[in-house]
PDB file of N, CA and C in Angstrom:
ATOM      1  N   UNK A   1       4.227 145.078 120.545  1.00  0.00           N
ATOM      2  CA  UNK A   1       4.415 146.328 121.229  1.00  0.00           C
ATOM      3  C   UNK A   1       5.881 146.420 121.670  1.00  0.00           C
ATOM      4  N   UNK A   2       6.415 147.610 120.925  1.00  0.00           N
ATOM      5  CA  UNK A   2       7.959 147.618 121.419  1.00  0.00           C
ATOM      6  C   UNK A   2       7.986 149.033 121.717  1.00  0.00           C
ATOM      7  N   UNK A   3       8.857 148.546 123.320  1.00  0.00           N
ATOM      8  CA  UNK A   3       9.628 149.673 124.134  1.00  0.00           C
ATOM      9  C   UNK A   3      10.619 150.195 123.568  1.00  0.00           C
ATOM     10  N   UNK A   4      10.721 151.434 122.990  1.00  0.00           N
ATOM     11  CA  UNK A   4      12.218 152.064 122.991  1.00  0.00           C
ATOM     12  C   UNK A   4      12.660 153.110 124.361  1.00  0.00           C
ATOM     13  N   UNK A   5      13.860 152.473 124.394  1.00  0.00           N
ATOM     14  CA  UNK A   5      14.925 152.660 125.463  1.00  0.00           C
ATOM     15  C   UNK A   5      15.127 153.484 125.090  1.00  0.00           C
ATOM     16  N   UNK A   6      15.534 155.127 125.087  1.00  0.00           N
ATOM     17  CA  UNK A   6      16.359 156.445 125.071  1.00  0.00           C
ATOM     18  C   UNK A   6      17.316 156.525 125.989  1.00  0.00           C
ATOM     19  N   UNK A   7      18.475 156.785 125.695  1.00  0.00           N
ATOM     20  CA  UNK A   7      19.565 157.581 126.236  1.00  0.00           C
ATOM     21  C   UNK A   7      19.921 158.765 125.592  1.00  0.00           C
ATOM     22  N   UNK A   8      19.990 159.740 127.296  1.00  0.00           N
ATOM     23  CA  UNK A   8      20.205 161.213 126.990  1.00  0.00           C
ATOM     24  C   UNK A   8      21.360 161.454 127.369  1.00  0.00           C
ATOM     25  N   UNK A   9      22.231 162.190 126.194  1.00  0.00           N
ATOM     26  CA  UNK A   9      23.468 162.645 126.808  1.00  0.00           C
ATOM     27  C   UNK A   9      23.193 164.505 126.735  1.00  0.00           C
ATOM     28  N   UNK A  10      23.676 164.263 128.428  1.00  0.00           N
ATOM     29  CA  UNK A  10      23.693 165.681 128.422  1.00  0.00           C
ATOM     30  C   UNK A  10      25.273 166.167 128.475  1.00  0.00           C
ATOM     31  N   UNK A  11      25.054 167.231 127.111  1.00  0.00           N
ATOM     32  CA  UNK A  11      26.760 167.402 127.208  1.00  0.00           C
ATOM     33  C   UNK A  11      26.784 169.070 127.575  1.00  0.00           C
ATOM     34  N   UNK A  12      26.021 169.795 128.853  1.00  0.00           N
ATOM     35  CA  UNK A  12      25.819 170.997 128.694  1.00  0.00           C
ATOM     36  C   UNK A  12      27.221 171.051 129.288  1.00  0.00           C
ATOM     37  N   UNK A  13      27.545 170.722 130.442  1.00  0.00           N
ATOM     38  CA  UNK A  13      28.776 170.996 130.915  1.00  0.00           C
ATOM     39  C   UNK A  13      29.959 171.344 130.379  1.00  0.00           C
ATOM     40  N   UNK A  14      30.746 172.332 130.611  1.00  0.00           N
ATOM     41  CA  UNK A  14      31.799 172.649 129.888  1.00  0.00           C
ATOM     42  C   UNK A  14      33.029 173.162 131.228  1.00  0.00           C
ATOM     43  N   UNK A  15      34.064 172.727 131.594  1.00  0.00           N
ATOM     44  CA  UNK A  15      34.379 172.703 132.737  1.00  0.00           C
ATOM     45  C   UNK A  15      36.113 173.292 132.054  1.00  0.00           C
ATOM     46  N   UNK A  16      36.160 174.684 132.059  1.00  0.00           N
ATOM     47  CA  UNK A  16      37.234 175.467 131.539  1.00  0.00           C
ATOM     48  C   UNK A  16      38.661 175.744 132.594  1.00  0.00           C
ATOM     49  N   UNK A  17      39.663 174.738 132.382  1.00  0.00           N
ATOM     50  CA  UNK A  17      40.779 174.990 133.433  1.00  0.00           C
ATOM     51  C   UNK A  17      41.602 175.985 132.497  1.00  0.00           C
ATOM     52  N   UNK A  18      41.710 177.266 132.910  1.00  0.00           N
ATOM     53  CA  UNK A  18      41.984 178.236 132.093  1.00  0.00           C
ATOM     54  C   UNK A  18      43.538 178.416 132.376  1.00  0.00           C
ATOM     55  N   UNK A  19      43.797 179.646 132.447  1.00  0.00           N
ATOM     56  CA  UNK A  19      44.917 180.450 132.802  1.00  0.00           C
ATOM     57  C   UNK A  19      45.531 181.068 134.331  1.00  0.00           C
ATOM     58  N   UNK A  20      44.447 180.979 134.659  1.00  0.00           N
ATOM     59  CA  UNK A  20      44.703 181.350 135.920  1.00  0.00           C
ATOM     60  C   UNK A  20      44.966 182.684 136.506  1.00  0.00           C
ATOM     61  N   UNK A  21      45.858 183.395 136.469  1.00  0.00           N
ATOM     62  CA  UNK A  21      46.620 184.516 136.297  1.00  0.00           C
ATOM     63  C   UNK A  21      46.795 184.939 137.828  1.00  0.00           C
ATOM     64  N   UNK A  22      46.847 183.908 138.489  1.00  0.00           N
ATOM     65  CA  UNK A  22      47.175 184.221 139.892  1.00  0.00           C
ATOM     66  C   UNK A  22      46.174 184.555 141.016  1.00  0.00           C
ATOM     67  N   UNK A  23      46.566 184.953 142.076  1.00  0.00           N
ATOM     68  CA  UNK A  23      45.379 185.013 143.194  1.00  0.00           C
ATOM     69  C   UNK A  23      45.242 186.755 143.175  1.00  0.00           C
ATOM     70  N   UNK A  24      46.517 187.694 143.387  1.00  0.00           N
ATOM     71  CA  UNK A  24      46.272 189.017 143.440  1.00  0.00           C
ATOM     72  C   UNK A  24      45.847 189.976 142.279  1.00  0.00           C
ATOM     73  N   UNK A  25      45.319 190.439 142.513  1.00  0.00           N
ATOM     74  CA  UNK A  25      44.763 191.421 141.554  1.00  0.00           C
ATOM     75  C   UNK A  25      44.866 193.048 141.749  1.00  0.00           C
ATOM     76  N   UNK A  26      45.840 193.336 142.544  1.00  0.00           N
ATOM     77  CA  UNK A  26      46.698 194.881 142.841  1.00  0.00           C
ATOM     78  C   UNK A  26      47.358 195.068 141.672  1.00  0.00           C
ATOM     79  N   UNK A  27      47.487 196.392 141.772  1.00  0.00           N
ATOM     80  CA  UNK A  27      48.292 196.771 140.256  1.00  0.00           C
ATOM     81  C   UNK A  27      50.069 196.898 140.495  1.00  0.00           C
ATOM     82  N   UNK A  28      50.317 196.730 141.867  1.00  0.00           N
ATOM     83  CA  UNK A  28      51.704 196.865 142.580  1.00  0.00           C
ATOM     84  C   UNK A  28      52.457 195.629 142.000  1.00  0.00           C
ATOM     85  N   UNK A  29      51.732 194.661 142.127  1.00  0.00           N
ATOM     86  CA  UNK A  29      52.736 192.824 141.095  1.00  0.00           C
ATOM     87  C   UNK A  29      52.586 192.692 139.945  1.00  0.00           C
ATOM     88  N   UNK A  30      51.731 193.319 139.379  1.00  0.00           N
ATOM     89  CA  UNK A  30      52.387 193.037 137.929  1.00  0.00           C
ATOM     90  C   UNK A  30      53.686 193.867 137.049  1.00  0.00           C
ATOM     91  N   UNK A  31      53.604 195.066 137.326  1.00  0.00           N
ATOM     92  CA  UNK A  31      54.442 195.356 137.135  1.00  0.00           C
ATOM     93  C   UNK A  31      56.249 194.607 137.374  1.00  0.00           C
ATOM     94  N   UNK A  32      56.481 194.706 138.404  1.00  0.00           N
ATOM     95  CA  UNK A  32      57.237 194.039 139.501  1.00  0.00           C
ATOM     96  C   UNK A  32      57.931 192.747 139.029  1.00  0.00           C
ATOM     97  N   UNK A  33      56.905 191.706 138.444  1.00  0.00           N
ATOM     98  CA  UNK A  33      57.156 190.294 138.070  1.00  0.00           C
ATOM     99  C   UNK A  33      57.174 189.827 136.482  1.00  0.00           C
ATOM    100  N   UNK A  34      57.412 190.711 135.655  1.00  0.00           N
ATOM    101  CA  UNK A  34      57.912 190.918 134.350  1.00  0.00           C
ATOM    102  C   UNK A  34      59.597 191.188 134.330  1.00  0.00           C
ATOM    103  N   UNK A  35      59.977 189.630 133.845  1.00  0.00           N
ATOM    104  CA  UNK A  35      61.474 189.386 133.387  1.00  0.00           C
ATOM    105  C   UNK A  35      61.627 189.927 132.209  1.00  0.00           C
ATOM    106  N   UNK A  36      60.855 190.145 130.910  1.00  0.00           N
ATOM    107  CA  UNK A  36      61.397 189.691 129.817  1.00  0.00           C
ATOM    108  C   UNK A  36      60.443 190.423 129.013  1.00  0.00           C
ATOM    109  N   UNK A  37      60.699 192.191 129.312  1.00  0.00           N
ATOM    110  CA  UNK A  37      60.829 192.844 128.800  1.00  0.00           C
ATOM    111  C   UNK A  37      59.265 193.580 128.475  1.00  0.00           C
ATOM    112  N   UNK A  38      58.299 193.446 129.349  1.00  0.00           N
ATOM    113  CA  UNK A  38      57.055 194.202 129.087  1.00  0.00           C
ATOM    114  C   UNK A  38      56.141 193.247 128.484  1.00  0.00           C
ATOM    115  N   UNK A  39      56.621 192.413 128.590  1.00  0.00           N
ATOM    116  CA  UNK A  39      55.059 191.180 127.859  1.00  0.00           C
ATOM    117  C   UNK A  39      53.829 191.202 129.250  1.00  0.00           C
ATOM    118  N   UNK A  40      52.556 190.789 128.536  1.00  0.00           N
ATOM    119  CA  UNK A  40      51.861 190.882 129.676  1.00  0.00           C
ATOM    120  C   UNK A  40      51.281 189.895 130.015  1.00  0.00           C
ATOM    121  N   UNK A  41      51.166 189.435 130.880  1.00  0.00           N
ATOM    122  CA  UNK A  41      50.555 188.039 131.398  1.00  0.00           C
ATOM    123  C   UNK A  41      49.387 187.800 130.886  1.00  0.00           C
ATOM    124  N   UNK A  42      49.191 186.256 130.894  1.00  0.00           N
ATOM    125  CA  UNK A  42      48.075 185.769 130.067  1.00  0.00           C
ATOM    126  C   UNK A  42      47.436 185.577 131.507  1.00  0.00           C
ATOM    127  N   UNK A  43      46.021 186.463 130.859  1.00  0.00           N
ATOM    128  CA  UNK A  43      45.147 186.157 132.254  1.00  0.00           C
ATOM    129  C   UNK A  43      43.778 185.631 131.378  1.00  0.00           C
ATOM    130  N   UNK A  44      43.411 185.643 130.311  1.00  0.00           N
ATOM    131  CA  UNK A  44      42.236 185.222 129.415  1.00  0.00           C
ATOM    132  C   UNK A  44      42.205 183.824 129.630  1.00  0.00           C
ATOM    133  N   UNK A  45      40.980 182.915 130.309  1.00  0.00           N
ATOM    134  CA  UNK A  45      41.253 181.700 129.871  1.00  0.00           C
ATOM    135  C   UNK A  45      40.415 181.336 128.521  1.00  0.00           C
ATOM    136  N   UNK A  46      40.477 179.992 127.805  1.00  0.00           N
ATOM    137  CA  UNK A  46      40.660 179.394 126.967  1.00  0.00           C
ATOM    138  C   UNK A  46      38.812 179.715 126.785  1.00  0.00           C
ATOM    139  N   UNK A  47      38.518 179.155 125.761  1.00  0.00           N
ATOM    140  CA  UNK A  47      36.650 179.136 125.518  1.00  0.00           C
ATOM    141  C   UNK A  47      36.631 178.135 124.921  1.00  0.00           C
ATOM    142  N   UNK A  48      35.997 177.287 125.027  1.00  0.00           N
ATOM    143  CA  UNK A  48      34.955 175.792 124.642  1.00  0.00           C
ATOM    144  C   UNK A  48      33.894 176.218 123.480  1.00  0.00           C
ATOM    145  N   UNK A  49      34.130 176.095 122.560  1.00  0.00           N
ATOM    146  CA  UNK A  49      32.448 175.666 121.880  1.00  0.00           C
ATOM    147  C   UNK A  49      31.971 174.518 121.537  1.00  0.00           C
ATOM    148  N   UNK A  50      31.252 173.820 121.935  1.00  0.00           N
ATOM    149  CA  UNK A  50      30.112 172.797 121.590  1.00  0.00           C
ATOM    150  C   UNK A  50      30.114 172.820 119.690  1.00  0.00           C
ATOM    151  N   UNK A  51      30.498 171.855 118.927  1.00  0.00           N
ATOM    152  CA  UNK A  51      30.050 171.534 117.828  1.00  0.00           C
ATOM    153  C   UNK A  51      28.571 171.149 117.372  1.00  0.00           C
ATOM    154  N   UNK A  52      28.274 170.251 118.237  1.00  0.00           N
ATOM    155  CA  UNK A  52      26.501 169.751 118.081  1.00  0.00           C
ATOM    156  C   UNK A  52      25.724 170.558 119.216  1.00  0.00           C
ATOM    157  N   UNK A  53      24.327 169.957 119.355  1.00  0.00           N
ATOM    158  CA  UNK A  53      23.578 170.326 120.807  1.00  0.00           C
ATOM    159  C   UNK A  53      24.074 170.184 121.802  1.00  0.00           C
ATOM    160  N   UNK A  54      23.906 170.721 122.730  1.00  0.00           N
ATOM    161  CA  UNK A  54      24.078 170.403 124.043  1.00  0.00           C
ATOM    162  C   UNK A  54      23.222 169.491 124.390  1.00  0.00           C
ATOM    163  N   UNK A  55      21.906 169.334 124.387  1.00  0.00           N
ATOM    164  CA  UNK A  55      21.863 168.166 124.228  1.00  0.00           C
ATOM    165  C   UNK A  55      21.013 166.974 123.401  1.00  0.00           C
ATOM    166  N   UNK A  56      21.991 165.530 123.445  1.00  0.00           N
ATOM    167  CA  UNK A  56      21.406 164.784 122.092  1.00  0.00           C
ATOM    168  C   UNK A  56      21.137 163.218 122.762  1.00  0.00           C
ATOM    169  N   UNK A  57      19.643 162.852 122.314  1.00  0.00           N
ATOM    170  CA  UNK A  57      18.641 161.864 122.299  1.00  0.00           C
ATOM    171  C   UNK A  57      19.508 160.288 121.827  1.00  0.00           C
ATOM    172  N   UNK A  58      19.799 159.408 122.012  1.00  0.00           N
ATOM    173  CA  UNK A  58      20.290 158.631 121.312  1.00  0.00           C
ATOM    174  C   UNK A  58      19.486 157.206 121.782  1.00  0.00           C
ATOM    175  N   UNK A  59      19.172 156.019 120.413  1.00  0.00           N
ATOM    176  CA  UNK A  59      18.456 155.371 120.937  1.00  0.00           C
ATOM    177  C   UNK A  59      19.769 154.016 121.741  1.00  0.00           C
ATOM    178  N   UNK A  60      18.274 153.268 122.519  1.00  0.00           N
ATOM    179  CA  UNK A  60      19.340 152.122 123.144  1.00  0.00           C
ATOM    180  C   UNK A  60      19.856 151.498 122.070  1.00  0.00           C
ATOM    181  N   UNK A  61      21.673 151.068 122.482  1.00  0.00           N
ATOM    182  CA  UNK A  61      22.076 150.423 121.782  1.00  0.00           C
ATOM    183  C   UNK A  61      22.585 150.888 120.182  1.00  0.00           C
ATOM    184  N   UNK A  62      22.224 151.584 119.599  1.00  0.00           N
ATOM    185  CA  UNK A  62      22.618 153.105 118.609  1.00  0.00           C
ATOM    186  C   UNK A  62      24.044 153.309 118.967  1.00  0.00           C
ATOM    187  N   UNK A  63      24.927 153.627 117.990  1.00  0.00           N
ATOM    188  CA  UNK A  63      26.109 154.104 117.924  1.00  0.00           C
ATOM    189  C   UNK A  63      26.117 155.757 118.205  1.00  0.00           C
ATOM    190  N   UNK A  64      26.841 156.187 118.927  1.00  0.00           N
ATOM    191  CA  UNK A  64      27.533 157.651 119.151  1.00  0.00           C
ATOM    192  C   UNK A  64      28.459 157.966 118.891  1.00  0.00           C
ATOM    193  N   UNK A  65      28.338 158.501 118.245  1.00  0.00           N
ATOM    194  CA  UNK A  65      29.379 159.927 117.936  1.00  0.00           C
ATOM    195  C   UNK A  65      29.633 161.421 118.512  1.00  0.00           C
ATOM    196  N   UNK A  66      30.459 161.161 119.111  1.00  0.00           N
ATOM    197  CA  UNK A  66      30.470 162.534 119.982  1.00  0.00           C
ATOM    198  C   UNK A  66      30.611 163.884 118.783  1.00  0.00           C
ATOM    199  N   UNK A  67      30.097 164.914 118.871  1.00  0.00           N
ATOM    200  CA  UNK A  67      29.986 165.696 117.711  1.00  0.00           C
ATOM    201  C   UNK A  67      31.559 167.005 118.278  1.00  0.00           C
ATOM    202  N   UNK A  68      31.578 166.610 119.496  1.00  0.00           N
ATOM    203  CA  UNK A  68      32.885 166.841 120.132  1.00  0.00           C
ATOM    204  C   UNK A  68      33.033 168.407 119.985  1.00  0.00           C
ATOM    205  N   UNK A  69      33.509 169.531 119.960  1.00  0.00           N
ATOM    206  CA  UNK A  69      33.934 170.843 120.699  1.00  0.00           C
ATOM    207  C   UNK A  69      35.183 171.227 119.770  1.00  0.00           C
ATOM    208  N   UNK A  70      35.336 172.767 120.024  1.00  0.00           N
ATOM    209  CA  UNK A  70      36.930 173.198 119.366  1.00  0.00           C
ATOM    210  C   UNK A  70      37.192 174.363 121.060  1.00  0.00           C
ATOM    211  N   UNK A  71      38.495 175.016 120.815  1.00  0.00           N
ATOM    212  CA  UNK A  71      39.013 175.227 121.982  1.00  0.00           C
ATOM    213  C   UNK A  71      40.008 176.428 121.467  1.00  0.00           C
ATOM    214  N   UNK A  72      39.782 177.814 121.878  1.00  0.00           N
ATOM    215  CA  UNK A  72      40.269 179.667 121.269  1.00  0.00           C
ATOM    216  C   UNK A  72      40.980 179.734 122.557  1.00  0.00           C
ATOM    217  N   UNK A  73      41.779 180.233 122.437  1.00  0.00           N
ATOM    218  CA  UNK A  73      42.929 180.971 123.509  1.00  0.00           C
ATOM    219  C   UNK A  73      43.352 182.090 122.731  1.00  0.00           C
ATOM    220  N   UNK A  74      43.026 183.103 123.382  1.00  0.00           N
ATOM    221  CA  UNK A  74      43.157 184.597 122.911  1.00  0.00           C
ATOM    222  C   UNK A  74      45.345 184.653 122.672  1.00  0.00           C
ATOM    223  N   UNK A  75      46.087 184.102 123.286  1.00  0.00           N
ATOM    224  CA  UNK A  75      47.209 183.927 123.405  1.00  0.00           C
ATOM    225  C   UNK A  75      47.733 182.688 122.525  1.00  0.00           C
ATOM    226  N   UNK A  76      47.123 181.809 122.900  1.00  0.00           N
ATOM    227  CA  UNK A  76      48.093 180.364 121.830  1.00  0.00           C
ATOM    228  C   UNK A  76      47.283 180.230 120.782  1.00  0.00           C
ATOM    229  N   UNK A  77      45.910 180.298 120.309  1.00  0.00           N
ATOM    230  CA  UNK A  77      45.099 180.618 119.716  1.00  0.00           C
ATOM    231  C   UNK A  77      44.448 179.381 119.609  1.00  0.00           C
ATOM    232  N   UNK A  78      44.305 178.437 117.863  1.00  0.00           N
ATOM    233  CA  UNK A  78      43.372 177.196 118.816  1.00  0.00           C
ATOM    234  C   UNK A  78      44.148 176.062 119.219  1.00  0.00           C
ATOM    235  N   UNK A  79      43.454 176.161 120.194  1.00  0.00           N
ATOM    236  CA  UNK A  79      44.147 174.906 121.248  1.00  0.00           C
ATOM    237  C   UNK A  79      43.555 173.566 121.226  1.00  0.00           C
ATOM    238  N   UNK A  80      42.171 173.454 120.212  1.00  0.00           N
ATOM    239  CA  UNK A  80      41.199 172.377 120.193  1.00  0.00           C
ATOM    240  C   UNK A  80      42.237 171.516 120.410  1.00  0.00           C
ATOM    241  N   UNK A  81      43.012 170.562 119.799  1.00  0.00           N
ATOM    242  CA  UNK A  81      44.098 169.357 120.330  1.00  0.00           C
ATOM    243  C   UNK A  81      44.306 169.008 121.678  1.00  0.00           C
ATOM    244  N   UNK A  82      44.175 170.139 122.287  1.00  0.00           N
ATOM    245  CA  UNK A  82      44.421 169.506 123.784  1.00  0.00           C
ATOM    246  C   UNK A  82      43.473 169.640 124.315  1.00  0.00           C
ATOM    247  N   UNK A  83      42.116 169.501 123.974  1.00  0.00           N
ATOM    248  CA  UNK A  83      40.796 168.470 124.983  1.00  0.00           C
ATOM    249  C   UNK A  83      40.953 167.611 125.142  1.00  0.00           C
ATOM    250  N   UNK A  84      40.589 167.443 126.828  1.00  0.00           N
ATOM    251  CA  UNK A  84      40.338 166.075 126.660  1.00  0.00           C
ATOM    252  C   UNK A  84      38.568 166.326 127.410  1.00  0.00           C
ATOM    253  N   UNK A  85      38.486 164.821 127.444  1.00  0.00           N
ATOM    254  CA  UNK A  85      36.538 164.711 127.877  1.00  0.00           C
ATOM    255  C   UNK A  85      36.890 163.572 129.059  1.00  0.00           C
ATOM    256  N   UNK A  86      35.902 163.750 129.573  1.00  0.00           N
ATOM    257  CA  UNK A  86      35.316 162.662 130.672  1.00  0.00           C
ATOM    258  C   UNK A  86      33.724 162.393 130.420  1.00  0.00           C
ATOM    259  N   UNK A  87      33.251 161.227 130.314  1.00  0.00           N
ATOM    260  CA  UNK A  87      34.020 159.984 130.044  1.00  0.00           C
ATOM    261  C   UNK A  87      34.726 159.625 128.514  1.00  0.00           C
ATOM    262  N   UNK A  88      35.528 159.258 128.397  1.00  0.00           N
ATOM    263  CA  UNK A  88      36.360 158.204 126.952  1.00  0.00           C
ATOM    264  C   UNK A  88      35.378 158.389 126.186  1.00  0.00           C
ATOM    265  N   UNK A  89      34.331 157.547 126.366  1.00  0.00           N
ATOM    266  CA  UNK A  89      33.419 157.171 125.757  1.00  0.00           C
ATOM    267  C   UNK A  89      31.799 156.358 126.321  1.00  0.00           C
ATOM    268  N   UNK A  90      30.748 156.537 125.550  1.00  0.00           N
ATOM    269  CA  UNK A  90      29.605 155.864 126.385  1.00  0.00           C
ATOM    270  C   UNK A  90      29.126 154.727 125.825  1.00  0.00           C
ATOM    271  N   UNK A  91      28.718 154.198 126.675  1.00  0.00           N
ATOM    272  CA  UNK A  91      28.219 152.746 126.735  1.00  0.00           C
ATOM    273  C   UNK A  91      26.664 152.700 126.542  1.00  0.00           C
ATOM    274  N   UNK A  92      26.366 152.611 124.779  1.00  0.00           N
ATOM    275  CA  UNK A  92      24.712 153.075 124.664  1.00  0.00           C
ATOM    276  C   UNK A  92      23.946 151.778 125.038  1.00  0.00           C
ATOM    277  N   UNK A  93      24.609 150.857 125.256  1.00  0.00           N
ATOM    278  CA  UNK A  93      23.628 149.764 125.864  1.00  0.00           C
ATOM    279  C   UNK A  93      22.784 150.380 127.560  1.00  0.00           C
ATOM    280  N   UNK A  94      23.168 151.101 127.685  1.00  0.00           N
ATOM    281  CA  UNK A  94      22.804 151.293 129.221  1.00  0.00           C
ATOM    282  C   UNK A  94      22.366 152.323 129.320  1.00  0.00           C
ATOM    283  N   UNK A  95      20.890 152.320 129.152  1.00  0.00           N
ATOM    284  CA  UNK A  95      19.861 153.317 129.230  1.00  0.00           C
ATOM    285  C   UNK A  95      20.038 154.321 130.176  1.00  0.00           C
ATOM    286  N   UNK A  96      19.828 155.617 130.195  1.00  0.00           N
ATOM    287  CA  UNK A  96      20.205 156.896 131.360  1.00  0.00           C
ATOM    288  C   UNK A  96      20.793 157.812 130.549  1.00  0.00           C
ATOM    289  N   UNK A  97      21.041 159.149 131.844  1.00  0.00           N
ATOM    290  CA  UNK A  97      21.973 160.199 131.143  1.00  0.00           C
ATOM    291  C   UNK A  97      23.280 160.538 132.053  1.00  0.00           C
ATOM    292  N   UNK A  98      24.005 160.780 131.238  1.00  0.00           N
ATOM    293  CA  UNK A  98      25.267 160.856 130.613  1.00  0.00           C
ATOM    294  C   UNK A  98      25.565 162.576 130.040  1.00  0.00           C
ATOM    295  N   UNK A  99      26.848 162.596 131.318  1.00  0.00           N
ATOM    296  CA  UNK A  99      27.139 164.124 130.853  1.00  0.00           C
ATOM    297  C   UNK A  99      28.831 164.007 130.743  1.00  0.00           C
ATOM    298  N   UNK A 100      28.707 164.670 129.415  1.00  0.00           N
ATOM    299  CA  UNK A 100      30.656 164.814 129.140  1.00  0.00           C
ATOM    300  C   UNK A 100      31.003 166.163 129.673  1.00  0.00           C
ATOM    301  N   UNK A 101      32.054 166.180 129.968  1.00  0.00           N
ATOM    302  CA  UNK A 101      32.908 167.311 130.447  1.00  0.00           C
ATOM    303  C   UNK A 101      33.956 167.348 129.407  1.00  0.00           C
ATOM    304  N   UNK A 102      33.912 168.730 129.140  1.00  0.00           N
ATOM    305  CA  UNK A 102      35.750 169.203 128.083  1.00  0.00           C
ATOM    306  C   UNK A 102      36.013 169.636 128.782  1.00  0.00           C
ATOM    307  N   UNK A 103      37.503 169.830 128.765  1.00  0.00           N
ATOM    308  CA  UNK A 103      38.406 170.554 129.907  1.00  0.00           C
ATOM    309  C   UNK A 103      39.399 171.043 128.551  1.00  0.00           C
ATOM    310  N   UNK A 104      40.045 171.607 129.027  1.00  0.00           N
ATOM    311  CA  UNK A 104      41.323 172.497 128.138  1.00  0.00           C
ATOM    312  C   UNK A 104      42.068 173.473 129.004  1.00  0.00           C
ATOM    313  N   UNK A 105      43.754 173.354 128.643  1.00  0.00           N
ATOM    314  CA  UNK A 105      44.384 174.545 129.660  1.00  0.00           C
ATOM    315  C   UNK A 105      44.857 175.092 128.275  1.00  0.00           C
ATOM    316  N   UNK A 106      45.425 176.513 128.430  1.00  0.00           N
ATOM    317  CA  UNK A 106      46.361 177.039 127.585  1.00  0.00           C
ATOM    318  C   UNK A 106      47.674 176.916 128.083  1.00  0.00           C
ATOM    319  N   UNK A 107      48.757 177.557 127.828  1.00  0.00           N
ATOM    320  CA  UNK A 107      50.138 177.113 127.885  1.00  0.00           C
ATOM    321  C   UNK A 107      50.641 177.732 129.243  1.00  0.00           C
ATOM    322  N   UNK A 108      49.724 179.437 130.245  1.00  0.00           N
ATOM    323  CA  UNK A 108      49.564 179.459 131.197  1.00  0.00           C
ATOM    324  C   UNK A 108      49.624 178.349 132.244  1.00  0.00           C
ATOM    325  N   UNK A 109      48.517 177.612 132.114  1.00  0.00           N
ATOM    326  CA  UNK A 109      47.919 176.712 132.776  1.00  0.00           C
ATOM    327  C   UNK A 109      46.460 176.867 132.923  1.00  0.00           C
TER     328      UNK A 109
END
C-alpha cells in the first residue's frame, strides 16, 4: 500500500507593478508636465498571462517545470524578459502548496 504525496502549486497570483501614472487624476497636471512636445504619459500598466493552469498537481519528489507567463505593455510592448517570480524555484520534496508570484514593471515604473 503506497501513499502518494501531492504537491499543489498554486500559481493564481499575479502581482502587476505597473506604471503608475501618479497619484492625481485632475485634468489641470497633465497638461502642465509635458516637456517634450505632446507625448502622453504612460498610465496603462503591463498584463501577465499565465502560459499553463493556474493551477498544477505535481507528484512528491517529480520534477517542475514552471510553464512560466509572457508580459504586454501597451507602450514598450512585450516586456516578458523582465519577470521575475517569487519563489526561484520549488522544492518538490516537500509536500504542500506553493504559490508563485510574477511581477513586471514597464519602463514607467
Amino acid at each position: 500500500m503506497t501513499k502518494k504525496a501531492l504537491i499543489s502549486f498554486i500559481v493564481a497570483t499575479l502581482l502587476l507593478q505597473g506604471c503608475g501614472g501618479g497619484g492625481s487624476t485632475g485634468s489641470s497636471s497633465s497638461s502642465s508636465s509635458s516637456s517634450s512636445g505632446g507625448t502622453s504619459s504612460d498610465t496603462q500598466k503591463p498584463h501577465i498571462t499565465l502560459k499553463g493552469n493556474k493551477t498544477l498537481i505535481i507528484e512528491k519528489g517529480q520534477p517542475f517545470t514552471d510553464p512560466g507567463a509572457t508580459a504586454l505593455d501597451d507602450k514598450d510592448g512585450d516586456i516578458t524578459s523582465k519577470i521575475t517570480k517569487e519563489p526561484a524555484s520549488i522544492d518538490t520534496s516537500v509536500p504542500g502548496e506553493y504559490e508563485i508570484v510574477y511581477r513586471v514593471s514597464d519602463k514607467a515604473g
